[in-house]
Protein backbone atom coordinates (compact mmCIF):
# COMPACT_ATOMS: atom_id res chain seq x y z
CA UNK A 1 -140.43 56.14 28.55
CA UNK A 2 -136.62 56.70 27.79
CA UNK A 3 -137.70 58.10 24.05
CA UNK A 4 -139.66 60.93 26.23
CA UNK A 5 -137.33 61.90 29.11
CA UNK A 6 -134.22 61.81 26.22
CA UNK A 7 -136.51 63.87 23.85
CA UNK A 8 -137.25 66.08 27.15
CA UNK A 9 -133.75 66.56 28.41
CA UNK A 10 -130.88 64.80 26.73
CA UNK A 11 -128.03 65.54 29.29
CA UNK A 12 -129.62 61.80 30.58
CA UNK A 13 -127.45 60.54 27.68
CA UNK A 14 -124.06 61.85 28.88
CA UNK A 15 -122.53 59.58 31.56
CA UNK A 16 -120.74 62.20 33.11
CA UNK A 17 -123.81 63.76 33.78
CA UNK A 18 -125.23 60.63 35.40
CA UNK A 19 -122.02 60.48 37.48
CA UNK A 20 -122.82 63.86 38.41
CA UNK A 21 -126.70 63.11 39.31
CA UNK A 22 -125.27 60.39 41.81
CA UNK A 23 -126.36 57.67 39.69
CA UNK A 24 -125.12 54.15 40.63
CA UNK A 25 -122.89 51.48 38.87
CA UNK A 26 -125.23 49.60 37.94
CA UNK A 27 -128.15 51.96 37.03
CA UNK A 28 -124.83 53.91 34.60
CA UNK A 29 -123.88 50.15 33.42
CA UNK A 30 -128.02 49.91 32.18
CA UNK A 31 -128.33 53.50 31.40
CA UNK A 32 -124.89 52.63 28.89
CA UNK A 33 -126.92 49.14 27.50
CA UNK A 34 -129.73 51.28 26.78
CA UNK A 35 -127.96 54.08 25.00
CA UNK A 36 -126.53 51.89 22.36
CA UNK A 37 -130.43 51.21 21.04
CA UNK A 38 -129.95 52.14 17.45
CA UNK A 39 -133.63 54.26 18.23
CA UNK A 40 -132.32 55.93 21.14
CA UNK A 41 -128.92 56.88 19.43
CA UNK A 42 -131.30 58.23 16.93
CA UNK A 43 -132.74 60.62 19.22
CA UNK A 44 -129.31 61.67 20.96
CA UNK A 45 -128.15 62.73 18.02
CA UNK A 46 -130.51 64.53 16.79
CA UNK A 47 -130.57 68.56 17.39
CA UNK A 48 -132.10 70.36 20.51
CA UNK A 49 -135.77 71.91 19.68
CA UNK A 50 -134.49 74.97 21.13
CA UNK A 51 -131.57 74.97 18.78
């Protein structure tokens, strides 16, 4: 479900973002965890559709 919401929107891979969303310690501490997955760094760093 992460690949699809990251694919949909990616600001949910900036922690500043999260910060800004409210998002609580812990959620941002397993948010982080999640975010180094070598397949989900794959998909944050790949280019926008729209760009």
């Amino acid at each position: 479900m992460a690949e699809a919401a990251l694919r949909l929107d990616k600001r949910y891979a900036d922690v500043k973002f999260l910060k800004k969303q409210f998002w609580g310690d812990k959620l941002i501490a397993d948010a982080k965890k999640l975010l180094e997955n070598p397949k989900i760094k794959e998909i944050t760093s790949r280019p926008s559709r729209s760009q």
